[in-house]
PDB file of N, CA and C in Angstrom:
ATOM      1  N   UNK A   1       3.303  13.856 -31.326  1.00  0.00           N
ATOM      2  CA  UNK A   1       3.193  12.656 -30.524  1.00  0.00           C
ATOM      3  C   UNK A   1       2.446  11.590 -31.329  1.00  0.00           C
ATOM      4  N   UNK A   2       2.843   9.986 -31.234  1.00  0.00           N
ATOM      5  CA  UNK A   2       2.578   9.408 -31.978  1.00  0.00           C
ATOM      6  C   UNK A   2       1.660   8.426 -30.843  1.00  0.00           C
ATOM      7  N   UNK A   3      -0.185   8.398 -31.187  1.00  0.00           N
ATOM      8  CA  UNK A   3      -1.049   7.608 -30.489  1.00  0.00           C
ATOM      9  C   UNK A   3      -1.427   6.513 -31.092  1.00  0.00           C
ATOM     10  N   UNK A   4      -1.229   5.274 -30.226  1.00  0.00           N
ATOM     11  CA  UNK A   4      -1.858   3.944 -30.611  1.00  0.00           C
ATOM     12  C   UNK A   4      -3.805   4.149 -30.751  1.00  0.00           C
ATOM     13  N   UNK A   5      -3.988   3.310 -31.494  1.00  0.00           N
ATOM     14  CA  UNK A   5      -5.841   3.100 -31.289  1.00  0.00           C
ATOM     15  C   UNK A   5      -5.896   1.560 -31.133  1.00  0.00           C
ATOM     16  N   UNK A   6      -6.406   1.232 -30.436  1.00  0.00           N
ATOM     17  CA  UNK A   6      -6.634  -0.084 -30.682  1.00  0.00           C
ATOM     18  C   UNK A   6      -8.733  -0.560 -30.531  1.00  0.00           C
ATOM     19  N   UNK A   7      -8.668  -1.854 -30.636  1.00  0.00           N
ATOM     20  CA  UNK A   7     -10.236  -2.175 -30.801  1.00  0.00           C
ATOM     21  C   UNK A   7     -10.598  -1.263 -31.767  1.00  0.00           C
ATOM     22  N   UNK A   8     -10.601  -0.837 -33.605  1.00  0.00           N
ATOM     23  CA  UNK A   8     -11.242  -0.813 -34.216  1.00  0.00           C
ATOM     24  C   UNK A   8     -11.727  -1.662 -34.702  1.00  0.00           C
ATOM     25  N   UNK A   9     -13.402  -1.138 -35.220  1.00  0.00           N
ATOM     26  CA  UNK A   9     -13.679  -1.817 -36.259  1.00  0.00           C
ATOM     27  C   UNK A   9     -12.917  -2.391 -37.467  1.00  0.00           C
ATOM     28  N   UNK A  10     -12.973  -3.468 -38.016  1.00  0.00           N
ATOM     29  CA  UNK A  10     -12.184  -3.269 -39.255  1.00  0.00           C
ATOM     30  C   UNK A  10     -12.934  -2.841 -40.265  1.00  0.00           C
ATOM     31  N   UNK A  11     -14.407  -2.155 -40.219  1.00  0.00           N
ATOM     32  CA  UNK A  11     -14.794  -1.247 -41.449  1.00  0.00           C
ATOM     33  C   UNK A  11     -14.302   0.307 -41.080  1.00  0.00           C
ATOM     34  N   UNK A  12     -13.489   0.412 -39.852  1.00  0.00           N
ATOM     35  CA  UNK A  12     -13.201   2.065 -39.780  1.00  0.00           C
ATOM     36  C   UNK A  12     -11.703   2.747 -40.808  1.00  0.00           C
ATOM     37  N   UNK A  13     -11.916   3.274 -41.115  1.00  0.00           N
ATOM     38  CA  UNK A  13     -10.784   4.047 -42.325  1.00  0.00           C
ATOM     39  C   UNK A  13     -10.201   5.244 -41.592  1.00  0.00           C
ATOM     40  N   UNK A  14      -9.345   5.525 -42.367  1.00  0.00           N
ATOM     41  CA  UNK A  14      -7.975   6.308 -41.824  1.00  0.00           C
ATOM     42  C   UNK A  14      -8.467   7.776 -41.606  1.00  0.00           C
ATOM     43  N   UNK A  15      -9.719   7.591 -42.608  1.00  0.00           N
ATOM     44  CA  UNK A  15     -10.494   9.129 -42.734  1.00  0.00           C
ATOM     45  C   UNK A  15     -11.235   9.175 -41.992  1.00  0.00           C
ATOM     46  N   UNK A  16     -12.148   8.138 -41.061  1.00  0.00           N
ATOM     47  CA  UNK A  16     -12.693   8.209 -40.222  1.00  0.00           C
ATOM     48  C   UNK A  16     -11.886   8.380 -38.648  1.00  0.00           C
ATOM     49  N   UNK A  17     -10.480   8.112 -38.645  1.00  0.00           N
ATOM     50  CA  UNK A  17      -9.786   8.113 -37.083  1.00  0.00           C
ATOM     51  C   UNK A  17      -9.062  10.006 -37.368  1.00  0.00           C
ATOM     52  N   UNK A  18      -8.825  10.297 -38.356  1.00  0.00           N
ATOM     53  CA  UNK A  18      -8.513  11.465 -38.316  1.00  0.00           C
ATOM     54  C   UNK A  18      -9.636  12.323 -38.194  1.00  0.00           C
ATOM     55  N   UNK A  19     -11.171  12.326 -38.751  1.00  0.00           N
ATOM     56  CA  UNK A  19     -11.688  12.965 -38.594  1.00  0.00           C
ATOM     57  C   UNK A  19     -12.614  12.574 -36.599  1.00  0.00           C
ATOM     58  N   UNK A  20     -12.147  11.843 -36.641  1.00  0.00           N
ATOM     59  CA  UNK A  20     -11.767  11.665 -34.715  1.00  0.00           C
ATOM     60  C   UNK A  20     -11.615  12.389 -34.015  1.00  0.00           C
ATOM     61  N   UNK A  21      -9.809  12.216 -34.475  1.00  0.00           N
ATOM     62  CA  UNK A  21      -9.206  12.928 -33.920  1.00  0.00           C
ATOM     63  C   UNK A  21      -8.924  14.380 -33.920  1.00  0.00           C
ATOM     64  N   UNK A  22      -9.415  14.957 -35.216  1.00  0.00           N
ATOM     65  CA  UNK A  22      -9.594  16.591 -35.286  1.00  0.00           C
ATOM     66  C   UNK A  22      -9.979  17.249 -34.079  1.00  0.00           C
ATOM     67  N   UNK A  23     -10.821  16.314 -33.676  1.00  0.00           N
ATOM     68  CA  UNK A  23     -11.867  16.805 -32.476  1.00  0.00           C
ATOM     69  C   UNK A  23     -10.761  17.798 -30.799  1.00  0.00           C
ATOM     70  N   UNK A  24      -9.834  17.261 -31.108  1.00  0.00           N
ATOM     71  CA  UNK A  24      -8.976  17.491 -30.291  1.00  0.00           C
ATOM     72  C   UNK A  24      -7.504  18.911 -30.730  1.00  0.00           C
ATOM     73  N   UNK A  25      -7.589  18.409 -32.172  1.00  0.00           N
ATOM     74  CA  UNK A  25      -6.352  19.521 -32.846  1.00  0.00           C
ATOM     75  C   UNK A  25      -5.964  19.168 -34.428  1.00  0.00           C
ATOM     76  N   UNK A  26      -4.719  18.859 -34.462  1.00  0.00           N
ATOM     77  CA  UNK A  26      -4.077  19.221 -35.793  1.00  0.00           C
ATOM     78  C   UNK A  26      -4.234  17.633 -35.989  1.00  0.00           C
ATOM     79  N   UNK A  27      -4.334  17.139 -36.790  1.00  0.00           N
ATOM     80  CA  UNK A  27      -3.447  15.500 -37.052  1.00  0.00           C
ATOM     81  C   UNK A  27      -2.591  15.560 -38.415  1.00  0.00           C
ATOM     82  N   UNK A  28      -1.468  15.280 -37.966  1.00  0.00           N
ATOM     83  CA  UNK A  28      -0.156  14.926 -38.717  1.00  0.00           C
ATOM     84  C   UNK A  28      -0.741  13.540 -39.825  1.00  0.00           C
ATOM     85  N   UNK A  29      -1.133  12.366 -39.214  1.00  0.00           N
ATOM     86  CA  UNK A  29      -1.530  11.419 -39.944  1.00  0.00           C
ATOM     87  C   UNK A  29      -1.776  10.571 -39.171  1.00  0.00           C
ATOM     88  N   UNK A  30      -2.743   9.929 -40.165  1.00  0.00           N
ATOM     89  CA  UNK A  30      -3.377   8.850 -39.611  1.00  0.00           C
ATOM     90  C   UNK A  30      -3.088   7.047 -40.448  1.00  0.00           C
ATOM     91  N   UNK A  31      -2.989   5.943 -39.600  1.00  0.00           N
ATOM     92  CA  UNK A  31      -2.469   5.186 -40.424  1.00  0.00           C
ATOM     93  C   UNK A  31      -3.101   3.488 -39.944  1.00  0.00           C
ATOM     94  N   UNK A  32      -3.733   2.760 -39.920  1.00  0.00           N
ATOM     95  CA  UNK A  32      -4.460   1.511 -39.881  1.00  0.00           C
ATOM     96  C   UNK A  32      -3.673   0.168 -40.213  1.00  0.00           C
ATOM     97  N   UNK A  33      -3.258  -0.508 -39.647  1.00  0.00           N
ATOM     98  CA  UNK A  33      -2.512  -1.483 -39.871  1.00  0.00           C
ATOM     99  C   UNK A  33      -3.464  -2.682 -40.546  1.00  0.00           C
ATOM    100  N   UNK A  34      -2.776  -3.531 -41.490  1.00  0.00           N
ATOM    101  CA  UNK A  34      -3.575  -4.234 -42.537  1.00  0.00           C
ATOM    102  C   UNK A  34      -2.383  -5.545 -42.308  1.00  0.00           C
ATOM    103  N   UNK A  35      -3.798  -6.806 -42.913  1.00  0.00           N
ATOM    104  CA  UNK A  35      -2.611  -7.878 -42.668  1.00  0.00           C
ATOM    105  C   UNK A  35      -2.423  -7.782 -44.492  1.00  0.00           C
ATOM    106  N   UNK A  36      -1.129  -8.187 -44.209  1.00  0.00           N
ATOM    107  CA  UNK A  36      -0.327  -8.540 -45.760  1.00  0.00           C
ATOM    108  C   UNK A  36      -0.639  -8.749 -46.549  1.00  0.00           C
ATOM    109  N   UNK A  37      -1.153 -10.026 -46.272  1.00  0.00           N
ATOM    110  CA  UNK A  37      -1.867 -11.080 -47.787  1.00  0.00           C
ATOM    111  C   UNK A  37      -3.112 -10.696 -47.750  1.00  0.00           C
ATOM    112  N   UNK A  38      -3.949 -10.474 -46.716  1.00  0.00           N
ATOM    113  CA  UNK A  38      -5.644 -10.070 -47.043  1.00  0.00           C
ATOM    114  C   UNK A  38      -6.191  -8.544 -47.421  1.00  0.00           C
ATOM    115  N   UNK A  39      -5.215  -7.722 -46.976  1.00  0.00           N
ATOM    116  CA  UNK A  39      -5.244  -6.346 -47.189  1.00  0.00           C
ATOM    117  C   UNK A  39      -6.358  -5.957 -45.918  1.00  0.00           C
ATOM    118  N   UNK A  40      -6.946  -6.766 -45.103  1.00  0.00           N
ATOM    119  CA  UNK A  40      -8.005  -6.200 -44.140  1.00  0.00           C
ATOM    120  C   UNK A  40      -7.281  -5.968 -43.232  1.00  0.00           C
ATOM    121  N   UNK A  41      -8.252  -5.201 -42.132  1.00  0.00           N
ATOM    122  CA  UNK A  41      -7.496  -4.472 -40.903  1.00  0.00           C
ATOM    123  C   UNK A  41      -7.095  -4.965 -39.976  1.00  0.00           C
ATOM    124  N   UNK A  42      -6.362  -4.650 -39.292  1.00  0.00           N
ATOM    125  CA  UNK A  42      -6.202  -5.452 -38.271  1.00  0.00           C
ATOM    126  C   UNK A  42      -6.251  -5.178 -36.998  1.00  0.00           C
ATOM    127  N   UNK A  43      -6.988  -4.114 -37.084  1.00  0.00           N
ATOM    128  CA  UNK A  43      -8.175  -3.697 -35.555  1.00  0.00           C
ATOM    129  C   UNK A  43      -7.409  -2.490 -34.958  1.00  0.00           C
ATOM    130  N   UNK A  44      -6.235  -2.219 -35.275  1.00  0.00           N
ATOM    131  CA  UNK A  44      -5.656  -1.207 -35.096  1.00  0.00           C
ATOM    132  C   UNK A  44      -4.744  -0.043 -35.695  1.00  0.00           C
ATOM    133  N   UNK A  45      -4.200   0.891 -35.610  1.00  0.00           N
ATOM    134  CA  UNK A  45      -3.751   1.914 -36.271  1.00  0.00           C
ATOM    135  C   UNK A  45      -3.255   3.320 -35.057  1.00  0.00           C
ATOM    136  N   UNK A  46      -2.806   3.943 -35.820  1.00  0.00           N
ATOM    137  CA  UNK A  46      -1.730   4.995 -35.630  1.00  0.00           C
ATOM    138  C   UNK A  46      -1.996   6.710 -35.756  1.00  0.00           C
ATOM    139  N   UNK A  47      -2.339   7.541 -35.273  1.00  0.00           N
ATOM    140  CA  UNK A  47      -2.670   8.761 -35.437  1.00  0.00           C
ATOM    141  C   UNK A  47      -1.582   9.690 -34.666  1.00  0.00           C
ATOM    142  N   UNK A  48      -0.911  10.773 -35.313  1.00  0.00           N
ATOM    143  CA  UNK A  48       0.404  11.590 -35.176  1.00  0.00           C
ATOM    144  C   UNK A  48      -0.224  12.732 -34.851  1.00  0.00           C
ATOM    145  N   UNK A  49       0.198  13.904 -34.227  1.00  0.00           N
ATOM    146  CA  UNK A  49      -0.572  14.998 -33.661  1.00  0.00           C
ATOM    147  C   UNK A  49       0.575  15.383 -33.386  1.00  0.00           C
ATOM    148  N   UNK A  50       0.948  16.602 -33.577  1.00  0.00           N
ATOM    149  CA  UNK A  50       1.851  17.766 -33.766  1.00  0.00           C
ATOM    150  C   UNK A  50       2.143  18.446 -32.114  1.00  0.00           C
ATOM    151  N   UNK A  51       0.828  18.708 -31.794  1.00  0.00           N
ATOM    152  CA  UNK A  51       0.971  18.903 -30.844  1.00  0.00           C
ATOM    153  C   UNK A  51       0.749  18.212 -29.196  1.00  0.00           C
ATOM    154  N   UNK A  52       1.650  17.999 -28.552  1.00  0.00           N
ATOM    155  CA  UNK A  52       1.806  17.070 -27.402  1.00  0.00           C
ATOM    156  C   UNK A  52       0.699  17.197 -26.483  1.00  0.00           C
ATOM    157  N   UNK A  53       0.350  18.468 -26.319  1.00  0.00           N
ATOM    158  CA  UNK A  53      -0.652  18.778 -24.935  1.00  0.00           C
ATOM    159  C   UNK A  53      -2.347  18.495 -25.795  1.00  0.00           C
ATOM    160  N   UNK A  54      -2.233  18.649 -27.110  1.00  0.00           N
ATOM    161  CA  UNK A  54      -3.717  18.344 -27.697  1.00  0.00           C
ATOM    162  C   UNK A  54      -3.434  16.815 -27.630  1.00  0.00           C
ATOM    163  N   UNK A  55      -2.337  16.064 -28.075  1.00  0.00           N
ATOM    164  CA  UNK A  55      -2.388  14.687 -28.279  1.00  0.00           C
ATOM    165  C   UNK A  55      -2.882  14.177 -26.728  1.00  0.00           C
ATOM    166  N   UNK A  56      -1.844  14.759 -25.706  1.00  0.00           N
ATOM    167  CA  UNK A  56      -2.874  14.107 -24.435  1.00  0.00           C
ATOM    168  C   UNK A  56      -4.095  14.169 -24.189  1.00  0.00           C
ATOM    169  N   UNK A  57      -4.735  15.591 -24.770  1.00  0.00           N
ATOM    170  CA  UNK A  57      -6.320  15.203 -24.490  1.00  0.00           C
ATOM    171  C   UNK A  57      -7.044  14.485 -25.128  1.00  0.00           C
ATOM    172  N   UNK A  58      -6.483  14.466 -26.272  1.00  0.00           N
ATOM    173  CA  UNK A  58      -6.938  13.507 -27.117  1.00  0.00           C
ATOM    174  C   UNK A  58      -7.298  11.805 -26.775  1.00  0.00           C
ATOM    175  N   UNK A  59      -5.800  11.502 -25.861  1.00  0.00           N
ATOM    176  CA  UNK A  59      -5.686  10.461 -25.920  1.00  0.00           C
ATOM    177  C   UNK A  59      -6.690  10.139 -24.388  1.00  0.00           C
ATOM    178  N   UNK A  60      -6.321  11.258 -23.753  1.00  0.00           N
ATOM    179  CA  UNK A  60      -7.599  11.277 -22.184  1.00  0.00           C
ATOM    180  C   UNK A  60      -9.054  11.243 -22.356  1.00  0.00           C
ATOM    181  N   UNK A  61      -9.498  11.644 -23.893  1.00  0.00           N
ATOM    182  CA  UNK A  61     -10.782  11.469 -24.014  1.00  0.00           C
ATOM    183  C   UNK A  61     -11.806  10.902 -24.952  1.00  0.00           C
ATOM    184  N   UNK A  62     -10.636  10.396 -25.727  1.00  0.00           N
ATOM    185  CA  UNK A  62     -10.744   8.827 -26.921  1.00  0.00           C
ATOM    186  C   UNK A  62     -10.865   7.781 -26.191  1.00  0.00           C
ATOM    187  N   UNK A  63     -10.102   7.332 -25.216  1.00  0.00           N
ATOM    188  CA  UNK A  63      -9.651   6.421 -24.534  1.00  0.00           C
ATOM    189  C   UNK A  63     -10.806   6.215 -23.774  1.00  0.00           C
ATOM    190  N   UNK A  64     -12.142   4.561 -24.167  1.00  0.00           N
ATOM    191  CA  UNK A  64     -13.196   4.248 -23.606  1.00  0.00           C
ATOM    192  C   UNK A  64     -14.302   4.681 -24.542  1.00  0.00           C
ATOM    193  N   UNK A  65     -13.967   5.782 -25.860  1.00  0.00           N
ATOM    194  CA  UNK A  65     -15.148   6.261 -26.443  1.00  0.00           C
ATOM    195  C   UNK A  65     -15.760   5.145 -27.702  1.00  0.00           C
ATOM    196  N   UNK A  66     -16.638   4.993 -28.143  1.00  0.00           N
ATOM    197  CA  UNK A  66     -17.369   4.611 -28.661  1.00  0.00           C
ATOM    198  C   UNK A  66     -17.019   4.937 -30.522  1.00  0.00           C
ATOM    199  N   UNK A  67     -16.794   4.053 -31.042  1.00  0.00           N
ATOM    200  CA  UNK A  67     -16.413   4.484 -32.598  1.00  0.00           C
ATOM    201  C   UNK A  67     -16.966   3.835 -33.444  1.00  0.00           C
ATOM    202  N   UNK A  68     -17.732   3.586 -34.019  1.00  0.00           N
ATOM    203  CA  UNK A  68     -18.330   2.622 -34.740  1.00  0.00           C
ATOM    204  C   UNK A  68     -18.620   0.904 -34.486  1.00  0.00           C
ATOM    205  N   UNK A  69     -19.411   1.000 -33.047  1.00  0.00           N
ATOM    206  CA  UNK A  69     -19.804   0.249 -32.141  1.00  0.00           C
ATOM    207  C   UNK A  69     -18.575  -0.638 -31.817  1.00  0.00           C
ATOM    208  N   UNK A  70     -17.329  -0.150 -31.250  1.00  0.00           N
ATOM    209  CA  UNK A  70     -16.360  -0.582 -30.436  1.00  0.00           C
ATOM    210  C   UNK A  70     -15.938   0.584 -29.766  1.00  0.00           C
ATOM    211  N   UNK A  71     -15.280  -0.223 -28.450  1.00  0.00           N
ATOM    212  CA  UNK A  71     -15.078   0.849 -27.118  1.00  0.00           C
ATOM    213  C   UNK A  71     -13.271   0.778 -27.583  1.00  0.00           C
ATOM    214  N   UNK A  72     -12.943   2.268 -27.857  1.00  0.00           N
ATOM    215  CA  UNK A  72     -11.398   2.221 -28.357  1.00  0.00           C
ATOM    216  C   UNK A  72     -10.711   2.188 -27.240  1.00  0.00           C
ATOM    217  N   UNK A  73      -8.978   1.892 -27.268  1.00  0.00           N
ATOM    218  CA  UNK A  73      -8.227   1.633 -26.552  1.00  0.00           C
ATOM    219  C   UNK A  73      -7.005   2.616 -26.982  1.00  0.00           C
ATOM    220  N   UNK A  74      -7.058   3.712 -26.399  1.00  0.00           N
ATOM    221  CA  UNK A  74      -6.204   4.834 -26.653  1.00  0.00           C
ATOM    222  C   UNK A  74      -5.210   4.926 -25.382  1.00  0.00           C
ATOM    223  N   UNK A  75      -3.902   5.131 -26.665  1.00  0.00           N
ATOM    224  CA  UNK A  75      -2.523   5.718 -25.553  1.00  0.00           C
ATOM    225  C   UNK A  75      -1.773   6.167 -26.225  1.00  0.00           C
ATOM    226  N   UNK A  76      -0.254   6.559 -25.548  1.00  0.00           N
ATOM    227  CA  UNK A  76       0.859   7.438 -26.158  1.00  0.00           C
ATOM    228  C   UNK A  76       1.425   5.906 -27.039  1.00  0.00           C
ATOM    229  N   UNK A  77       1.471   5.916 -28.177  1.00  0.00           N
ATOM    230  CA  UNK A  77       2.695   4.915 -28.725  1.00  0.00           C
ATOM    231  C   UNK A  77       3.910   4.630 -27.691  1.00  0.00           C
ATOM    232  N   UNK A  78       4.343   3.430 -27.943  1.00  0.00           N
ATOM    233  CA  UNK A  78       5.315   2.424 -27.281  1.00  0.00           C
ATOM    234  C   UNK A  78       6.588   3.033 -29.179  1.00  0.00           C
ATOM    235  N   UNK A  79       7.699   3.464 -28.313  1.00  0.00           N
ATOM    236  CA  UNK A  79       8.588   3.362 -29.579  1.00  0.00           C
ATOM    237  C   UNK A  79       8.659   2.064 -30.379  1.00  0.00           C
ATOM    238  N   UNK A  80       9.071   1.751 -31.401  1.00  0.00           N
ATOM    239  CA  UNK A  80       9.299   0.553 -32.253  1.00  0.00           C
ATOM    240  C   UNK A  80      10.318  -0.772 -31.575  1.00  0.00           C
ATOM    241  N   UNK A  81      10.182  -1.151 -31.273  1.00  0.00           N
ATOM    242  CA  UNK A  81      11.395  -1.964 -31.062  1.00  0.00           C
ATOM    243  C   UNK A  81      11.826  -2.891 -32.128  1.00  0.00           C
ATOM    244  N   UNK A  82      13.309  -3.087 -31.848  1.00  0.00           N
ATOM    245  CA  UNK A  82      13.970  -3.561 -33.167  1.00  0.00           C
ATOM    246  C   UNK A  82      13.972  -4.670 -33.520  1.00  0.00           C
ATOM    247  N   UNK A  83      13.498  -5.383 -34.522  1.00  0.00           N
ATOM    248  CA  UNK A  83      13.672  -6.671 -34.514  1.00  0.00           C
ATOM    249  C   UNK A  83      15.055  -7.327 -35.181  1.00  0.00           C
ATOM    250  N   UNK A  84      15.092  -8.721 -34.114  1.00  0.00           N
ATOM    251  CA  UNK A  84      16.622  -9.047 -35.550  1.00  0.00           C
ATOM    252  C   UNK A  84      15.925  -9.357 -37.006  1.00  0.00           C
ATOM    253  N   UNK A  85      17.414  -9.909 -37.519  1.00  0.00           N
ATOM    254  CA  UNK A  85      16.909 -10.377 -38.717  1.00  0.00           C
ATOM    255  C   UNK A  85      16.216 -11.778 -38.888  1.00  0.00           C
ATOM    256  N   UNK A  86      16.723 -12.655 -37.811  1.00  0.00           N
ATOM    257  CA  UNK A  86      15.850 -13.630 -36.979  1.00  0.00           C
ATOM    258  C   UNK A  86      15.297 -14.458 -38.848  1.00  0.00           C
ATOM    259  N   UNK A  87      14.232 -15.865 -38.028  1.00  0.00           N
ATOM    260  CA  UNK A  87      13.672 -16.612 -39.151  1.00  0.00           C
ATOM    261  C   UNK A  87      14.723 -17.494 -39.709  1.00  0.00           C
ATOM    262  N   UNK A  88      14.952 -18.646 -39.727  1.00  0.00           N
ATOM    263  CA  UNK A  88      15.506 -19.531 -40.538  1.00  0.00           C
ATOM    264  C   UNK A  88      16.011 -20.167 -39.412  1.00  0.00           C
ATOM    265  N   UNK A  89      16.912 -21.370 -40.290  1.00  0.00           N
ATOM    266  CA  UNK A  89      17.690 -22.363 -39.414  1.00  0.00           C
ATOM    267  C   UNK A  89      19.560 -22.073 -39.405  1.00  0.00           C
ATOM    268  N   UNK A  90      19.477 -22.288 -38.193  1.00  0.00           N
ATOM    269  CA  UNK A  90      21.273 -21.833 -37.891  1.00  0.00           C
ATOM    270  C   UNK A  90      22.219 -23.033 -37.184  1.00  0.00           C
ATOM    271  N   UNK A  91      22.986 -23.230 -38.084  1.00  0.00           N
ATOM    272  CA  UNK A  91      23.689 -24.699 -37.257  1.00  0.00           C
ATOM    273  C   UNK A  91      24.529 -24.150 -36.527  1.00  0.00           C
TER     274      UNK A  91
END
């Protein structure tokens, strides 16, 4: 199961949300979204867990906890949605 985090710090690292999330089970991976051009964070990221019934507790008892003085915002991932190819001008 693939869990959103949201409200990180942007000094928290990928090694710090997995070693998080251990707390609960296995983690598949962990992953922090960065803006483009600055390479800094962008307050949120991605943690994969193998197993579904640890990922829910996980996500039941992350969700409000305290991580490096921010209150996180934990849930099940929203699938991707597709974007067009969109951008430019079309006569």
């Amino acid at each position: 199961m693939r869990i959103y985090v949201g409200n990180l710090s942007y000094e928290t690292t990928e090694e710090t949300l997995t070693e998080l999330f251990t707390e609960w089970g296995e983690v598949s991976s962990s992953t922090i979204l960065t803006e483009r051009q600055t390479g800094r964070s962008r307050g949120f990221g991605f943690v994969e867990m193998s197993n579904d019934e640890e990922a829910r507790k996980a996500i039941e008892e992350a969700n409000g906890r305290d991580c490096e003085g921010r209150t996180l915002t934990v849930n099940e991932a929203k699938p991707r949605e597709e974007r067009s190819g969109g951008g430019g001008y079309h006569n």
